[in-house]
C-alpha atoms as a PDB file:
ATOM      1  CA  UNK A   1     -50.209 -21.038  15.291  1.00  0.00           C
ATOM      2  CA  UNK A   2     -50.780 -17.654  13.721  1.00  0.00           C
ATOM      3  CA  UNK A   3     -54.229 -15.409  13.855  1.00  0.00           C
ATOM      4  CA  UNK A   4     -55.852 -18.583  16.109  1.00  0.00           C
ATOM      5  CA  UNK A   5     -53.456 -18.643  18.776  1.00  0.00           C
ATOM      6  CA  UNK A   6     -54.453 -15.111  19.120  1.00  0.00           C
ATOM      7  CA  UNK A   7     -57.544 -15.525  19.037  1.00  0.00           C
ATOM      8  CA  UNK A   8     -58.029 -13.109  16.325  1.00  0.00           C
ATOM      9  CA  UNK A   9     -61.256 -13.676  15.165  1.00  0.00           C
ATOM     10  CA  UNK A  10     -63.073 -13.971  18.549  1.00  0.00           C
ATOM     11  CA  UNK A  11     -61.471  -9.756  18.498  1.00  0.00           C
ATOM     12  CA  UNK A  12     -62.710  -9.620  14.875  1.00  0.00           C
ATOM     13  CA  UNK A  13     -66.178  -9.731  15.830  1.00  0.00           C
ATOM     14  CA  UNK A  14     -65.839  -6.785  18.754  1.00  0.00           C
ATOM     15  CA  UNK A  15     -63.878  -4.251  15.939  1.00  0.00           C
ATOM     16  CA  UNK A  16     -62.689  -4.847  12.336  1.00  0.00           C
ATOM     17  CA  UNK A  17     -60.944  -1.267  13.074  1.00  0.00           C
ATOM     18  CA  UNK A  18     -62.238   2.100  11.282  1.00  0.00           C
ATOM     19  CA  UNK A  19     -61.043   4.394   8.847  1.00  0.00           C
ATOM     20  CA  UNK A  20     -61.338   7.511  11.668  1.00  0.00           C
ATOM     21  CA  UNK A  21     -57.917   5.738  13.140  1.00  0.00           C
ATOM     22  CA  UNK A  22     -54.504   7.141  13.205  1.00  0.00           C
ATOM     23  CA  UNK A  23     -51.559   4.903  13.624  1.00  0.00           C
ATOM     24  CA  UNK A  24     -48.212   6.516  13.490  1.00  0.00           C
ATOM     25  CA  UNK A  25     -45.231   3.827  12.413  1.00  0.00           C
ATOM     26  CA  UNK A  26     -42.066   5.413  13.671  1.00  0.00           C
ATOM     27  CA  UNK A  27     -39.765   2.993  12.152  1.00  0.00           C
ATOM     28  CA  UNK A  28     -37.575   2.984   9.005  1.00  0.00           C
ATOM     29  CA  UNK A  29     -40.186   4.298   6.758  1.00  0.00           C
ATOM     30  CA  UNK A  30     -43.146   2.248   4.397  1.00  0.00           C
ATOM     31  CA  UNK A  31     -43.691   1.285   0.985  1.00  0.00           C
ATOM     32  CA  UNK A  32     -46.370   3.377  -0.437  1.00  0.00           C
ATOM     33  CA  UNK A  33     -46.778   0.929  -3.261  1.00  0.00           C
ATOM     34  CA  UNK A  34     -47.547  -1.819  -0.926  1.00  0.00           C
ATOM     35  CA  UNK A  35     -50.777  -3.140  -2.304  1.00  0.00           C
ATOM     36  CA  UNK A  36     -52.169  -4.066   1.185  1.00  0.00           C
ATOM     37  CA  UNK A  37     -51.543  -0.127   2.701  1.00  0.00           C
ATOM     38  CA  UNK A  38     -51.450   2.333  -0.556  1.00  0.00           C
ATOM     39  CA  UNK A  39     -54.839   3.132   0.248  1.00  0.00           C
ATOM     40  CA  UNK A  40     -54.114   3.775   3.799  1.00  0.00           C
ATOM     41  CA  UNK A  41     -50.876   5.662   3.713  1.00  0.00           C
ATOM     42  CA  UNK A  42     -51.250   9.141   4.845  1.00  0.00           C
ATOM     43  CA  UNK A  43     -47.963  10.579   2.296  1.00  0.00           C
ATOM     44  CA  UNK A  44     -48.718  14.475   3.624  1.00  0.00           C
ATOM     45  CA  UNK A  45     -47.628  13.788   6.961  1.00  0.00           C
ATOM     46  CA  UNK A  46     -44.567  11.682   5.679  1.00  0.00           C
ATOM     47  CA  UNK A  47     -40.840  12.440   7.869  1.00  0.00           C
ATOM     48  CA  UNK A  48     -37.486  10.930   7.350  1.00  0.00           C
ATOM     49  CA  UNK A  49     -35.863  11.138  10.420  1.00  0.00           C
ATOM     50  CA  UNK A  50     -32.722  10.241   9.064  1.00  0.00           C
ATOM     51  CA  UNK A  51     -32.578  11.397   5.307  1.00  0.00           C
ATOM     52  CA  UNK A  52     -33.834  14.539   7.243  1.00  0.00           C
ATOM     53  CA  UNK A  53     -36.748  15.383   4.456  1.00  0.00           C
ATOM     54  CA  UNK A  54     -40.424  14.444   3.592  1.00  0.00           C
ATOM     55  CA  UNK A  55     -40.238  11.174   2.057  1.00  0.00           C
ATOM     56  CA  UNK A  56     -40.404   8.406   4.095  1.00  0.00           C
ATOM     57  CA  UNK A  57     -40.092   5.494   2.162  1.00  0.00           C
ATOM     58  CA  UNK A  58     -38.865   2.111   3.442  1.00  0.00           C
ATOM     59  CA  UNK A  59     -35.315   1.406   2.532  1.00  0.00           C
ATOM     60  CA  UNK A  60     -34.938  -2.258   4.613  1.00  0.00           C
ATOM     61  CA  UNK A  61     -38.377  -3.625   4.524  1.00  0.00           C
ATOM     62  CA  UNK A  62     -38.905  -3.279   8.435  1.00  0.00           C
ATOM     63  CA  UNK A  63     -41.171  -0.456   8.603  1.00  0.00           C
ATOM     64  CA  UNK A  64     -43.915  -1.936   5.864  1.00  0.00           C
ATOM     65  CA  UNK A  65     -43.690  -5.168   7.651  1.00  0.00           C
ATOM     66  CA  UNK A  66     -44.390  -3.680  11.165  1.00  0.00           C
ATOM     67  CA  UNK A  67     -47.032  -1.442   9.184  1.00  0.00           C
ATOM     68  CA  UNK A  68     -48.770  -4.155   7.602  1.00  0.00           C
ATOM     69  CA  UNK A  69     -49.233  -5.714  11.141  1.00  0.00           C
ATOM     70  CA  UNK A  70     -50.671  -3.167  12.126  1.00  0.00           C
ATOM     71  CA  UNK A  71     -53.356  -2.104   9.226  1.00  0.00           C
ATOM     72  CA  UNK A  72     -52.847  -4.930   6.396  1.00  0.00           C
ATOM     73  CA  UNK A  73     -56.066  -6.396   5.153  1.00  0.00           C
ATOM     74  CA  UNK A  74     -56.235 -10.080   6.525  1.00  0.00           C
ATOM     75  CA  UNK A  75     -55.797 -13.372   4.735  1.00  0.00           C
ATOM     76  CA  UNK A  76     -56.388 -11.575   0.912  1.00  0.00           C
ATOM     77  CA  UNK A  77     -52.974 -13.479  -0.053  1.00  0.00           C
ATOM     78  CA  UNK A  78     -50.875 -10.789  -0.118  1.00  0.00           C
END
């Protein structure tokens, strides 16, 4: 199970991503201490939706977990 089933590293070896790459998360924020995406959190583009201001931070967890799929450094042990 996990990155194999996938067949993640077979994609590894086409793209390990790049830096010039935007994702948006439009989910219930992220945790910009997370130490697998504090260096990759844009904060100056940051919108609560709901709060209704500039600070999106992560009150339930979802948003840095569906963030960390998406841009989390692999198998560091975080």
């Amino acid at each position: 199970m996990g990155l194999s089933t996938i067949d993640a590293p077979h994609a590894w070896g086409l793209s390990r991503g790049s830096p010039s790459v935007l994702i948006a998360v439009i989910d219930s924020g992220i945790d910009p201490a997370h130490p697998d995406l504090q260096a990759k959190i844009r904060t100056d583009i940051d919108y609560d939706f709901v709060g209704e201001d500039d600070v999106a931070e992560d009150e339930c967890g979802h948003g840095t977990h569906v963030a960390g799929i998406a841009a989390a450094d692999t198998d560091n042990g975080i």
